[in-house]
C-alpha atoms as a PDB file:
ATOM      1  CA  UNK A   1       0.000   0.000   0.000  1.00  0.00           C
ATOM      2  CA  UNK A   2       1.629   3.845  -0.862  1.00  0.00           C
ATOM      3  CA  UNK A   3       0.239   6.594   0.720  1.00  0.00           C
ATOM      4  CA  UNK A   4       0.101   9.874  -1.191  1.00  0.00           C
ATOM      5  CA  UNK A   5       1.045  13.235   0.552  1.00  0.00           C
ATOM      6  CA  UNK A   6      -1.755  15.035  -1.243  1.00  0.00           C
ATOM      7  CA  UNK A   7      -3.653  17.760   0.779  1.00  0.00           C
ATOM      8  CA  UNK A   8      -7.319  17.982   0.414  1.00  0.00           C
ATOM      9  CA  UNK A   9      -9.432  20.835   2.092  1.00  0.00           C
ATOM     10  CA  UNK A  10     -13.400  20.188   2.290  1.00  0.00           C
ATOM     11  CA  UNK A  11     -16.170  22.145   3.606  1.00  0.00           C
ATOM     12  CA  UNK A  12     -17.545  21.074   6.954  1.00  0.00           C
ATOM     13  CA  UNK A  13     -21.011  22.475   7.613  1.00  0.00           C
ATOM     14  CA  UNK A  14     -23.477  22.152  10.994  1.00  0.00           C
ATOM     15  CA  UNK A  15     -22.292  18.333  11.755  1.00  0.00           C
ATOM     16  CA  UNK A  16     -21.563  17.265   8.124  1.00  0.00           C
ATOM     17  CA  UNK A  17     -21.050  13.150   8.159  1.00  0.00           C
ATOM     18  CA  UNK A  18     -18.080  13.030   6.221  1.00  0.00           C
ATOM     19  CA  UNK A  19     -17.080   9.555   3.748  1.00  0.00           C
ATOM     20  CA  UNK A  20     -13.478   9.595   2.964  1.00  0.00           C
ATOM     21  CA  UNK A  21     -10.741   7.961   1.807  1.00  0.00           C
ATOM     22  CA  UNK A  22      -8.069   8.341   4.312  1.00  0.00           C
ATOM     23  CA  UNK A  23      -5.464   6.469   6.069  1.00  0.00           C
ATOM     24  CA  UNK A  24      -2.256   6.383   8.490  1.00  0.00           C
ATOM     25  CA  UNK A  25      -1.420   8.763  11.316  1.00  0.00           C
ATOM     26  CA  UNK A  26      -3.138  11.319  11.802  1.00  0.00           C
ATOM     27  CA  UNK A  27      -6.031  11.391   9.668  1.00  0.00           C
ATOM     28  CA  UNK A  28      -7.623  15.216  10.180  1.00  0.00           C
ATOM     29  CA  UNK A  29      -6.046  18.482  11.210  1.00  0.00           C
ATOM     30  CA  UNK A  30      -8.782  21.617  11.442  1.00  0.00           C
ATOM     31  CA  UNK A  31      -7.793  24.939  10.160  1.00  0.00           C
ATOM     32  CA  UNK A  32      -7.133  27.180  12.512  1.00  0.00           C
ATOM     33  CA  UNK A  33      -9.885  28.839  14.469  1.00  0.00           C
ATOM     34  CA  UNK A  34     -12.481  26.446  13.840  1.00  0.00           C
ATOM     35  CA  UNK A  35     -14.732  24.365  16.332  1.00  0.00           C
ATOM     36  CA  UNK A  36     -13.773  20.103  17.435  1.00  0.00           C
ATOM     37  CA  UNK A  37     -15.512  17.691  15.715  1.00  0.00           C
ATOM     38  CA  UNK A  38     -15.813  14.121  16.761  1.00  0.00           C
ATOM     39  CA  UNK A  39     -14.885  10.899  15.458  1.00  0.00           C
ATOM     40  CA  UNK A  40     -17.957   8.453  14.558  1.00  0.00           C
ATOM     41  CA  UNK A  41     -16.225   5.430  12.956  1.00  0.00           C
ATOM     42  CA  UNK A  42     -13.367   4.592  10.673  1.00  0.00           C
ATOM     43  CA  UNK A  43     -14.354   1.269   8.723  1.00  0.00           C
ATOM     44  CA  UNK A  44     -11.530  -0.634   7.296  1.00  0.00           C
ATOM     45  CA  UNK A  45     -12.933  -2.324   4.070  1.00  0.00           C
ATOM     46  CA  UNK A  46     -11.742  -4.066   0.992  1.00  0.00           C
ATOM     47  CA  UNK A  47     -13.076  -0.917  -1.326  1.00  0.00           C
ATOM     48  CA  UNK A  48     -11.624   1.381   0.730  1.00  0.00           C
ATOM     49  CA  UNK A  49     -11.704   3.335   4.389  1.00  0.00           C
ATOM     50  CA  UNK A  50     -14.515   5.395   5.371  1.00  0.00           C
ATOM     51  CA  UNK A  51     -13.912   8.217   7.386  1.00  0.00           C
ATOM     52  CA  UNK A  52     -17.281   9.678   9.427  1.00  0.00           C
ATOM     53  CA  UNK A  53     -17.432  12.479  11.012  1.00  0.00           C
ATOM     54  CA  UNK A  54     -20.015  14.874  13.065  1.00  0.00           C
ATOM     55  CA  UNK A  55     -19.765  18.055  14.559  1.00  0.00           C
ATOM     56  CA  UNK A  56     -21.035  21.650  14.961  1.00  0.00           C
ATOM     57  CA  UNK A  57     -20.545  25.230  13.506  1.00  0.00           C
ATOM     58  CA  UNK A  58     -18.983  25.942  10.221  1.00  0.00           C
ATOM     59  CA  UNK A  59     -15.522  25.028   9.428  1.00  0.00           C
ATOM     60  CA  UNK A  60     -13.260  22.597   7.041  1.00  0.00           C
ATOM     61  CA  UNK A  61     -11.722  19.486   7.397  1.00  0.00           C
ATOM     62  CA  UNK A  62      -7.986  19.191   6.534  1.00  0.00           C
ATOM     63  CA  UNK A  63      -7.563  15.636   4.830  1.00  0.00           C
ATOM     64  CA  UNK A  64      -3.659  15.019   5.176  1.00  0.00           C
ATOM     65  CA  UNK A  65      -3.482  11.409   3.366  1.00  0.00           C
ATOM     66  CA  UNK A  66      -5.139   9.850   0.688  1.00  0.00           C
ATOM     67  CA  UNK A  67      -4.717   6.134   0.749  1.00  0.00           C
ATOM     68  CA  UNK A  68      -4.210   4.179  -2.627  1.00  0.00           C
ATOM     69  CA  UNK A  69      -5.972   0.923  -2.096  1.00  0.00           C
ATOM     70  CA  UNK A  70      -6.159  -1.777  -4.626  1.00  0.00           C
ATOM     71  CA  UNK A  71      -3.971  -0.094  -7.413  1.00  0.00           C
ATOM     72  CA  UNK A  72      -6.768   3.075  -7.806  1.00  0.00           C
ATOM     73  CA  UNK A  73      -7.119   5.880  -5.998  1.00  0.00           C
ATOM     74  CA  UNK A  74     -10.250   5.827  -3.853  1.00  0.00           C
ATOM     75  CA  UNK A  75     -12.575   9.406  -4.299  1.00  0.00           C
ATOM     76  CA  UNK A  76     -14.382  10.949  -1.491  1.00  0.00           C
ATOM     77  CA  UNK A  77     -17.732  10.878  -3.264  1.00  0.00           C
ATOM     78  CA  UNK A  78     -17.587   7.270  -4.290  1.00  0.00           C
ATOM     79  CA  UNK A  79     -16.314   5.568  -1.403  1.00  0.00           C
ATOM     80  CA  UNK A  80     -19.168   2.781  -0.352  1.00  0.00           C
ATOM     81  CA  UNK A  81     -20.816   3.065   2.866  1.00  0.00           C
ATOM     82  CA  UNK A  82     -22.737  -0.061   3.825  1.00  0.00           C
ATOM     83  CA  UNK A  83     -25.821  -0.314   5.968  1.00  0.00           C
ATOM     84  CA  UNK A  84     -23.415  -0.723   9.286  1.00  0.00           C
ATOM     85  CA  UNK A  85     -21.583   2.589   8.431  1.00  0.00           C
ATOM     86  CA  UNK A  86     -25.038   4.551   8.060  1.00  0.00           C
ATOM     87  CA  UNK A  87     -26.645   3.196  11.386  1.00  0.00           C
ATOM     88  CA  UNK A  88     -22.726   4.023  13.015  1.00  0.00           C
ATOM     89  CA  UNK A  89     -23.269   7.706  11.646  1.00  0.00           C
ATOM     90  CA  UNK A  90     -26.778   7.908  12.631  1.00  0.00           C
ATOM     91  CA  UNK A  91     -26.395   6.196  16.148  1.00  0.00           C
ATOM     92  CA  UNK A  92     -24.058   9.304  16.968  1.00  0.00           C
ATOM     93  CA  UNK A  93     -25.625  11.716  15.174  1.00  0.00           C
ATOM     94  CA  UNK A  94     -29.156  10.947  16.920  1.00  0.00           C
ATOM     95  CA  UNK A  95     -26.703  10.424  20.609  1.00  0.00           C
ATOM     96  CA  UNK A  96     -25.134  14.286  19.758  1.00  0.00           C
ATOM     97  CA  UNK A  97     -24.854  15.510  23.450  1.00  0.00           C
ATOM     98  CA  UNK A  98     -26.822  19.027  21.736  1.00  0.00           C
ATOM     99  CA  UNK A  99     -28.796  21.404  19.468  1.00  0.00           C
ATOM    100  CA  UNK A 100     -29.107  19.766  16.041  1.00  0.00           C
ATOM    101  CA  UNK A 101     -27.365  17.333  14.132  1.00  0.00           C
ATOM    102  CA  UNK A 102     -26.843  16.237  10.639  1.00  0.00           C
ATOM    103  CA  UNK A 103     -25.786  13.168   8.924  1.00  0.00           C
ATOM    104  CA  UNK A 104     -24.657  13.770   5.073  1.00  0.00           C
ATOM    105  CA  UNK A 105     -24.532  11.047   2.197  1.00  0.00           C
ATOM    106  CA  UNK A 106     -21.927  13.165   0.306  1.00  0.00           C
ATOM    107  CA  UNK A 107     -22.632  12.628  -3.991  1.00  0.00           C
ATOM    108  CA  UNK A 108     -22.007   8.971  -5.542  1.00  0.00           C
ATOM    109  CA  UNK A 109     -23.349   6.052  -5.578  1.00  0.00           C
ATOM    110  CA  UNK A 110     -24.046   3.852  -2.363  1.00  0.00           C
ATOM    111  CA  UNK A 111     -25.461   0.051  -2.179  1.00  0.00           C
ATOM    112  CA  UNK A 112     -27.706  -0.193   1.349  1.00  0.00           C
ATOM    113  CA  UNK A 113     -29.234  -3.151   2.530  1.00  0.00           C
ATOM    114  CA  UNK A 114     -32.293  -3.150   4.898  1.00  0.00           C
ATOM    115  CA  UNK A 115     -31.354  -0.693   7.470  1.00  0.00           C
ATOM    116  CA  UNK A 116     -33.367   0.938  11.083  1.00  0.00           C
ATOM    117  CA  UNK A 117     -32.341   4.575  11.874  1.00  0.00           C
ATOM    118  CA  UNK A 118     -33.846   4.872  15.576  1.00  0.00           C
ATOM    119  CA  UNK A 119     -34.475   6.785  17.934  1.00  0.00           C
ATOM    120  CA  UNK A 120     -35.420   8.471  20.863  1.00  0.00           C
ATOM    121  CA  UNK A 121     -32.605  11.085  20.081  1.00  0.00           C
ATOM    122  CA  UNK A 122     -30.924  13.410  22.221  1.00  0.00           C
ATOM    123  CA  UNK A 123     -30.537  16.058  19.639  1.00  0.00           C
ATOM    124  CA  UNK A 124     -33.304  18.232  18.922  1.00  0.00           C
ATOM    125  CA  UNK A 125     -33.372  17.739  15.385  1.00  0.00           C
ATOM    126  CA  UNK A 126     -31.546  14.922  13.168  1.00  0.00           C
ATOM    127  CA  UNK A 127     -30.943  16.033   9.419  1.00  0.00           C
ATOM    128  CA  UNK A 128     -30.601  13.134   6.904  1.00  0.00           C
ATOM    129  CA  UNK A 129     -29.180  15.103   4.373  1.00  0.00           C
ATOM    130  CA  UNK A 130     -28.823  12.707   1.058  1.00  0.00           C
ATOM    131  CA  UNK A 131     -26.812  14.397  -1.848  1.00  0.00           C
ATOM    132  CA  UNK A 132     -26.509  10.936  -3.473  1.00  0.00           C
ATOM    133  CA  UNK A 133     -27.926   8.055  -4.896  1.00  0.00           C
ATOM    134  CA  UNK A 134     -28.706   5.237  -1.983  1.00  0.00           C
ATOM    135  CA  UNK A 135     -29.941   1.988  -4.149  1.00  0.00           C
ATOM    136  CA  UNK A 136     -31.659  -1.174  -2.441  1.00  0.00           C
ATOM    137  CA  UNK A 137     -30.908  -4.604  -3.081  1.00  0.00           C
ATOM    138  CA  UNK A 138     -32.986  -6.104  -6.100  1.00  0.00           C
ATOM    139  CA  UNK A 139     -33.105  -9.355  -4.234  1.00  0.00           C
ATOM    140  CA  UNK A 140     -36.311  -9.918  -1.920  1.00  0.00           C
ATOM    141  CA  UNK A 141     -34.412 -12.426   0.209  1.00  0.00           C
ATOM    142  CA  UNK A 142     -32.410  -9.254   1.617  1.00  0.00           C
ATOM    143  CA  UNK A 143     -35.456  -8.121   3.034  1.00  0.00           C
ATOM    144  CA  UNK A 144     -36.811  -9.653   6.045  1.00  0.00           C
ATOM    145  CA  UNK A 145     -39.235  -6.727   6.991  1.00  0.00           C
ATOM    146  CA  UNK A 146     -42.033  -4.864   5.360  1.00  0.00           C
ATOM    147  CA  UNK A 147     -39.570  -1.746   4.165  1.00  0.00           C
ATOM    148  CA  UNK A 148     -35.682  -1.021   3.627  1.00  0.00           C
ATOM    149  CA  UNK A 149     -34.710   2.718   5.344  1.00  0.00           C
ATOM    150  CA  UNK A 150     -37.111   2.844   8.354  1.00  0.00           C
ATOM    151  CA  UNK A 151     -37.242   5.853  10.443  1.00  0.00           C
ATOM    152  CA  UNK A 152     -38.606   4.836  13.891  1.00  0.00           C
ATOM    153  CA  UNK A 153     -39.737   6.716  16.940  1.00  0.00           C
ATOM    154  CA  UNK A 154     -37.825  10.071  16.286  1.00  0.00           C
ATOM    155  CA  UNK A 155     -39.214  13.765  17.288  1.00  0.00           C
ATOM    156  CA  UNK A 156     -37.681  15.752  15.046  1.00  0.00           C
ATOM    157  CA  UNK A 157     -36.085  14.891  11.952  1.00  0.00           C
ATOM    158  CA  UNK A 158     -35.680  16.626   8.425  1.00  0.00           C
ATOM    159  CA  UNK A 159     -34.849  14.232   5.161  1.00  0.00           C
ATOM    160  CA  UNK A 160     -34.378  16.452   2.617  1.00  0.00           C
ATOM    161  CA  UNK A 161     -30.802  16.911   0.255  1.00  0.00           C
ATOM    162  CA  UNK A 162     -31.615  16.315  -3.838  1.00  0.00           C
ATOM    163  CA  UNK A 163     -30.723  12.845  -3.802  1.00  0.00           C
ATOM    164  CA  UNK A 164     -32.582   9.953  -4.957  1.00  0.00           C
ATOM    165  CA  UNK A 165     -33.509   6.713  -3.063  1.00  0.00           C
ATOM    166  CA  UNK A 166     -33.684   3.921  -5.478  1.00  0.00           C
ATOM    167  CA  UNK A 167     -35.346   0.825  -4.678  1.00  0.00           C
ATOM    168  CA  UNK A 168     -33.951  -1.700  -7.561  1.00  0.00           C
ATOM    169  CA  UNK A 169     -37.636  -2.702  -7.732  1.00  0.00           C
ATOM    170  CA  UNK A 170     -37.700  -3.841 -11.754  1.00  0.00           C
ATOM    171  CA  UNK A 171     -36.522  -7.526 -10.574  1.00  0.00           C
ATOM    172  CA  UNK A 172     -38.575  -7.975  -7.827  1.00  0.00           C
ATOM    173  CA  UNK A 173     -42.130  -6.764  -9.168  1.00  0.00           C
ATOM    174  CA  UNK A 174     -42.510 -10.359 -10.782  1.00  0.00           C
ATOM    175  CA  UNK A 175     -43.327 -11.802  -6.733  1.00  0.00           C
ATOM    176  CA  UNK A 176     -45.963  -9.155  -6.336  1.00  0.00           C
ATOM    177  CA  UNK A 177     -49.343 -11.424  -6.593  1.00  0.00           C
ATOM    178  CA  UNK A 178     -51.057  -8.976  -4.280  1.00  0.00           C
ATOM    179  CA  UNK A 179     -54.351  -8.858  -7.330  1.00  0.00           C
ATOM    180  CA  UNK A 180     -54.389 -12.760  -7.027  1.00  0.00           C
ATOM    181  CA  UNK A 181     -53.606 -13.470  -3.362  1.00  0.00           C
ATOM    182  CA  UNK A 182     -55.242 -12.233  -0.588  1.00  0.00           C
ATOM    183  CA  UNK A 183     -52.738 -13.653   1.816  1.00  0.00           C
ATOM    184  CA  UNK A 184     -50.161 -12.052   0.267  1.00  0.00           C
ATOM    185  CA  UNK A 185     -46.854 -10.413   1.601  1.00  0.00           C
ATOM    186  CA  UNK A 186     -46.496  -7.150   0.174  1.00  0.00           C
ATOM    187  CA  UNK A 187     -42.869  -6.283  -1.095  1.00  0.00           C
ATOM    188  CA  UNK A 188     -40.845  -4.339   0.955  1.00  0.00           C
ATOM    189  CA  UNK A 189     -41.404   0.112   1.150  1.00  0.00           C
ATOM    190  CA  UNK A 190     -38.686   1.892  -0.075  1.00  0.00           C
ATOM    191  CA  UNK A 191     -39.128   4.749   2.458  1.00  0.00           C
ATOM    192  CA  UNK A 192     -40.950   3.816   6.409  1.00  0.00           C
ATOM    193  CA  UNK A 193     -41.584   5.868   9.382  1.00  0.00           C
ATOM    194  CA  UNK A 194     -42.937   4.396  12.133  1.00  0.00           C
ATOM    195  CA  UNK A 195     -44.035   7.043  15.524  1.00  0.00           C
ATOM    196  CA  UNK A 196     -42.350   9.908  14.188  1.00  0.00           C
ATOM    197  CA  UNK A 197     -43.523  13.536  15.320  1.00  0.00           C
ATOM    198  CA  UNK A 198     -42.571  16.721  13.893  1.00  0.00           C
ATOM    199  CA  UNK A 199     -40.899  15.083  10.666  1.00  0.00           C
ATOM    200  CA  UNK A 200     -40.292  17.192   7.435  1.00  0.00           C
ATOM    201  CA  UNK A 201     -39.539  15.192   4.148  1.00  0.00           C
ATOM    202  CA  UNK A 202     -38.225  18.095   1.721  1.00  0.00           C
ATOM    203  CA  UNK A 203     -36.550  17.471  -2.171  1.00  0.00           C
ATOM    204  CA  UNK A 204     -35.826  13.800  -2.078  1.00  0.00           C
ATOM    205  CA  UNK A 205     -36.289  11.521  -5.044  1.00  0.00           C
ATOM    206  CA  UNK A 206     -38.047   8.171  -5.010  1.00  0.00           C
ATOM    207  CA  UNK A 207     -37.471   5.713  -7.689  1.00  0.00           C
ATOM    208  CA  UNK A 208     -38.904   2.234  -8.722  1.00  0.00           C
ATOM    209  CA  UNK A 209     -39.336   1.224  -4.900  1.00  0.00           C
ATOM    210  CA  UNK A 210     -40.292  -2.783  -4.562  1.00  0.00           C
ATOM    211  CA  UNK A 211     -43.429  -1.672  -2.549  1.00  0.00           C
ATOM    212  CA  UNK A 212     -44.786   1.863  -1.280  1.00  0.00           C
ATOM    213  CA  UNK A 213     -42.596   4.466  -2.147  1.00  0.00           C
ATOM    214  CA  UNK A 214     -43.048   5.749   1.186  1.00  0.00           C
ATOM    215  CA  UNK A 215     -45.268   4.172   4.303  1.00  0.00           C
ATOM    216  CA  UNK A 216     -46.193   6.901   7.441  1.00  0.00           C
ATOM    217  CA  UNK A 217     -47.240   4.710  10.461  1.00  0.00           C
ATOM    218  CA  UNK A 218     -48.396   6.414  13.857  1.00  0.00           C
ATOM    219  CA  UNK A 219     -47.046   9.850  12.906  1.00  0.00           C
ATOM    220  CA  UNK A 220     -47.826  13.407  13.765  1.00  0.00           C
ATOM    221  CA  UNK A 221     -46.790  16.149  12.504  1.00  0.00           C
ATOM    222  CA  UNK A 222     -45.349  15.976   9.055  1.00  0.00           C
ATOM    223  CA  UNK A 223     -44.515  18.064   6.199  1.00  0.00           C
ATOM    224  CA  UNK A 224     -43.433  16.333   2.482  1.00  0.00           C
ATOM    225  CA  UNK A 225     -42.982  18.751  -0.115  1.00  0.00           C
ATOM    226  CA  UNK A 226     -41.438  18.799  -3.014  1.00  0.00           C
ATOM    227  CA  UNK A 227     -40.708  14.990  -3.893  1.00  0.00           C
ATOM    228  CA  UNK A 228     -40.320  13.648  -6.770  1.00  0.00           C
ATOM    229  CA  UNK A 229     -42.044   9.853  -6.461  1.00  0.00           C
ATOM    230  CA  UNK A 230     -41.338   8.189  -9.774  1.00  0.00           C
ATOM    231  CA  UNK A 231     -41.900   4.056 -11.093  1.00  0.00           C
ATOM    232  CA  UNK A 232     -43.763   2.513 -13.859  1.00  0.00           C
ATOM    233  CA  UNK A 233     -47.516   2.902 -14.572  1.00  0.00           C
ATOM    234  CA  UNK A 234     -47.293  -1.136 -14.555  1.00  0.00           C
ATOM    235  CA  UNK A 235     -45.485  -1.458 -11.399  1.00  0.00           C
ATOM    236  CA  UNK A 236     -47.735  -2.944  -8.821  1.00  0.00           C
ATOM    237  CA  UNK A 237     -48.778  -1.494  -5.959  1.00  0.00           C
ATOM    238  CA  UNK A 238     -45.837   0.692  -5.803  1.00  0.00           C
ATOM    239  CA  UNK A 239     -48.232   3.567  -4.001  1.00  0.00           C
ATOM    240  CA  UNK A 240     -46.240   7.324  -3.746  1.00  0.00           C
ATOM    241  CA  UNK A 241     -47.715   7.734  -0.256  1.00  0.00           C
ATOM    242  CA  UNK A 242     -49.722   5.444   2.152  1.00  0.00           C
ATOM    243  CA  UNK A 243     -50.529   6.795   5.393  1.00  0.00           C
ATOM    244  CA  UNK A 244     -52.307   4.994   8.498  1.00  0.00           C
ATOM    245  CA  UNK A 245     -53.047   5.880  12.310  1.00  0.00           C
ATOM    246  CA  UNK A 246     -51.245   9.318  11.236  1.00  0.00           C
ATOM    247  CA  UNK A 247     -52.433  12.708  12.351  1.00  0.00           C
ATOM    248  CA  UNK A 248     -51.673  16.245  10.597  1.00  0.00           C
ATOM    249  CA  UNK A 249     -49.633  14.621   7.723  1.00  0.00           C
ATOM    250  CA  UNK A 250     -49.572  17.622   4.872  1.00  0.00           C
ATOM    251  CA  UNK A 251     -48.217  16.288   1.269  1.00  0.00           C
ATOM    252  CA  UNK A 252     -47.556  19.219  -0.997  1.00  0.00           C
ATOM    253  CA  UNK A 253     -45.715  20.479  -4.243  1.00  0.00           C
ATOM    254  CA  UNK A 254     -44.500  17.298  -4.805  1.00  0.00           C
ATOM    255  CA  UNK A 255     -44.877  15.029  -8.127  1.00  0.00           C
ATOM    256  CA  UNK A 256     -46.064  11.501  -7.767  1.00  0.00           C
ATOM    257  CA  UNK A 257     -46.034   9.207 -10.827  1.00  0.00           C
ATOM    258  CA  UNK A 258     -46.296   5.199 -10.186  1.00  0.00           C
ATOM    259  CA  UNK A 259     -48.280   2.341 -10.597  1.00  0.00           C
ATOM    260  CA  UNK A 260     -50.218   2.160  -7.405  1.00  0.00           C
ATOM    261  CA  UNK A 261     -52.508   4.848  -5.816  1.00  0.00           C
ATOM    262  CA  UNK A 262     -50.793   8.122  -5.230  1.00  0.00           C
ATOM    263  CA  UNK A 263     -51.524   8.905  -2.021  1.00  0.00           C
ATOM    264  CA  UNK A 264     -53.822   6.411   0.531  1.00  0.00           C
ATOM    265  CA  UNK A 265     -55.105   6.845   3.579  1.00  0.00           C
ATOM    266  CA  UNK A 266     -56.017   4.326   5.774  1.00  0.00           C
ATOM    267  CA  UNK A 267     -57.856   3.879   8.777  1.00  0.00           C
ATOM    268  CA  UNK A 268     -56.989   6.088  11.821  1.00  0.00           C
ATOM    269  CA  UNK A 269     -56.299   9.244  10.117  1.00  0.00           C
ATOM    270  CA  UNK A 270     -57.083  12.922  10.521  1.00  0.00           C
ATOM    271  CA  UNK A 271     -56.298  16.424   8.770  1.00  0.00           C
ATOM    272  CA  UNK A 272     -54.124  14.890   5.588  1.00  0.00           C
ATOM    273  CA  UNK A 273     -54.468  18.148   3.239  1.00  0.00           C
ATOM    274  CA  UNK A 274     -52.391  17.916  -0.499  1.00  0.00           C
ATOM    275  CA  UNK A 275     -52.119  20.624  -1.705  1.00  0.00           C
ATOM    276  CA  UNK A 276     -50.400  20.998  -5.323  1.00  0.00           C
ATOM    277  CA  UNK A 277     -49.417  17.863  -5.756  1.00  0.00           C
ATOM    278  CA  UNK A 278     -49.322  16.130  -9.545  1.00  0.00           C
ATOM    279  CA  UNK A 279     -50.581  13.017 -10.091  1.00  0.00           C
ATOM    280  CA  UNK A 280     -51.040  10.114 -12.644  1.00  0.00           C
ATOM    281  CA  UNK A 281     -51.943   7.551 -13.601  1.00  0.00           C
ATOM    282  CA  UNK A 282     -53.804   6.259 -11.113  1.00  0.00           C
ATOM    283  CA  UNK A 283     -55.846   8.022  -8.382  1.00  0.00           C
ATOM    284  CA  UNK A 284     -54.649  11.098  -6.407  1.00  0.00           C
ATOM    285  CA  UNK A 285     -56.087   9.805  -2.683  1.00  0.00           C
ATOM    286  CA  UNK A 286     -57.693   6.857  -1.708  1.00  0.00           C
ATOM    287  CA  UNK A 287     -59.562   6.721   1.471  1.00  0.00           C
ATOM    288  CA  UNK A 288     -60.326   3.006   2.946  1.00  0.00           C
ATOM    289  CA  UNK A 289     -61.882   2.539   6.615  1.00  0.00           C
ATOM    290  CA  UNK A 290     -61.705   5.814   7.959  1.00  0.00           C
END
């Protein structure tokens, strides 16, 4: 292994959750005058080393070593974080000892199993901050639960960033028999929360999800706006948004296009306005023992 003396300087913004590939010594210097950061994890793996950190204020990161692993140089925004490195980041970042905290999937491409991001938190607000593109596994073995990225029992949490969550449904749509079968298991939701309160969803792309794109259970107190919710008209049961036992859940400026219902509601739900939101094919809201 060579180690290459090359100096990289990267922004570090309000607890930025930094993948990197760095090795040897000492990994981080801060420029003078800025604020401590702490160390989440540093995850020795065949692809590379990933380098996650969390902190607060404004400041850069001095990167003093780039490692050269495997005969190629390993880049910053395509280093692979796997679903034990997110729940590392997240574990910290929802522990932060105060005020807010963010988690960041910096830009590239990142392969995530089935993965839980729970709470209760000690910080007042988690951001999940997703630059990226986090894609699912395409095999429905991986998936021993009703959803991959689950969001459970959190009071206060913003997802929001540009990126796209990609569900690798296209191979797994074939084991839907959900028309046929009444016994049915439905195929996993790309997006879950589960008791979340005062939760903002904001810019995030959904694409061809196995299941729901997203599935709100037991929340209160949520803003989406401005998704983008996108899978094949013939892609079944691949609803944008279901919602049950949810209170105050308000979907707007958002565009939903996908095979199943756009929006339902089911039983146990109050106040779900949507404003401004674009629809097709199939129905905007369905409504089903309220």
């Amino acid at each position: 292994m060579t180690i290459s003396q090359e100096k990289m300087t990267t922004p570090f913004i309000a607890g930025l959750t930094v993948a990197a590939a760095a090795l040897a010594g000492k990994l981080v210097e801060e420029e003078e005058g800025t604020f401590p950061f702490g160390l989440l994890t540093l995850n020795l793996a065949g692809a590379g080393v990933n380098l996650l950190c969390i902190g607060t204020g404004e400041r850069s990161l001095k990167f003093l070593y780039w490692a050269k692993l495997l005969s190629r140089r390993v880049r910053m925004a395509n280093v692979g974080m796997n679903a034990a490195a997110f729940v590392q980041a997240w574990n910290a970042a929802c522990h932060h000892p105060g005020g807010n905290a963010k988690l960041v999937v910096p830009p590239g491409n990142y392969k995530l199993l089935p993965v839980v991001f729970q709470g209760p938190c000690t910080s007042e607000q988690i951001v999940v901050e997703v630059q990226g593109i986090v894609a699912g596994s395409d095999d429905v073995s991986d998936y021993s639960e009703s959803q991959w990225v689950l969001f459970e029992n959190i009071n206060g949490l913003l997802v929001t960033g540009g990126g796209t969550f990609d569900g690798s449904g296209r191979k797994t749509w074939k084991f839907n028999d959900c028309s046929s079968n009444p016994d049915c298991q439905p195929l996993a939701a790309g997006l879950k929360f589960m008791n979340v309160t005062k939760g903002i969803v904001k810019q995030v792309n959904s694409l061809n999800p196995q299941g729901y794109h997203m599935a709100l259970e037991r929340c209160n107190d949520i803003e989406i706006d401005g998704m983008h919710l996108d899978a094949p008209k013939t892609s079944p049961n691949t609803d944008g948004i279901h919602i049950s036992a949810s209170n105050n859940v308000r979907v707007s400026e958002s565009t939903i296009a996908t095979g199943g219902n756009c929006i339902s509601v089911d039983q146990g739900s109050t106040n779900v306005p949507v404003p401004k939101v674009t629809c097709g094919p199939k129905l905007l809201t369905t409504f089903t023992q309220m």
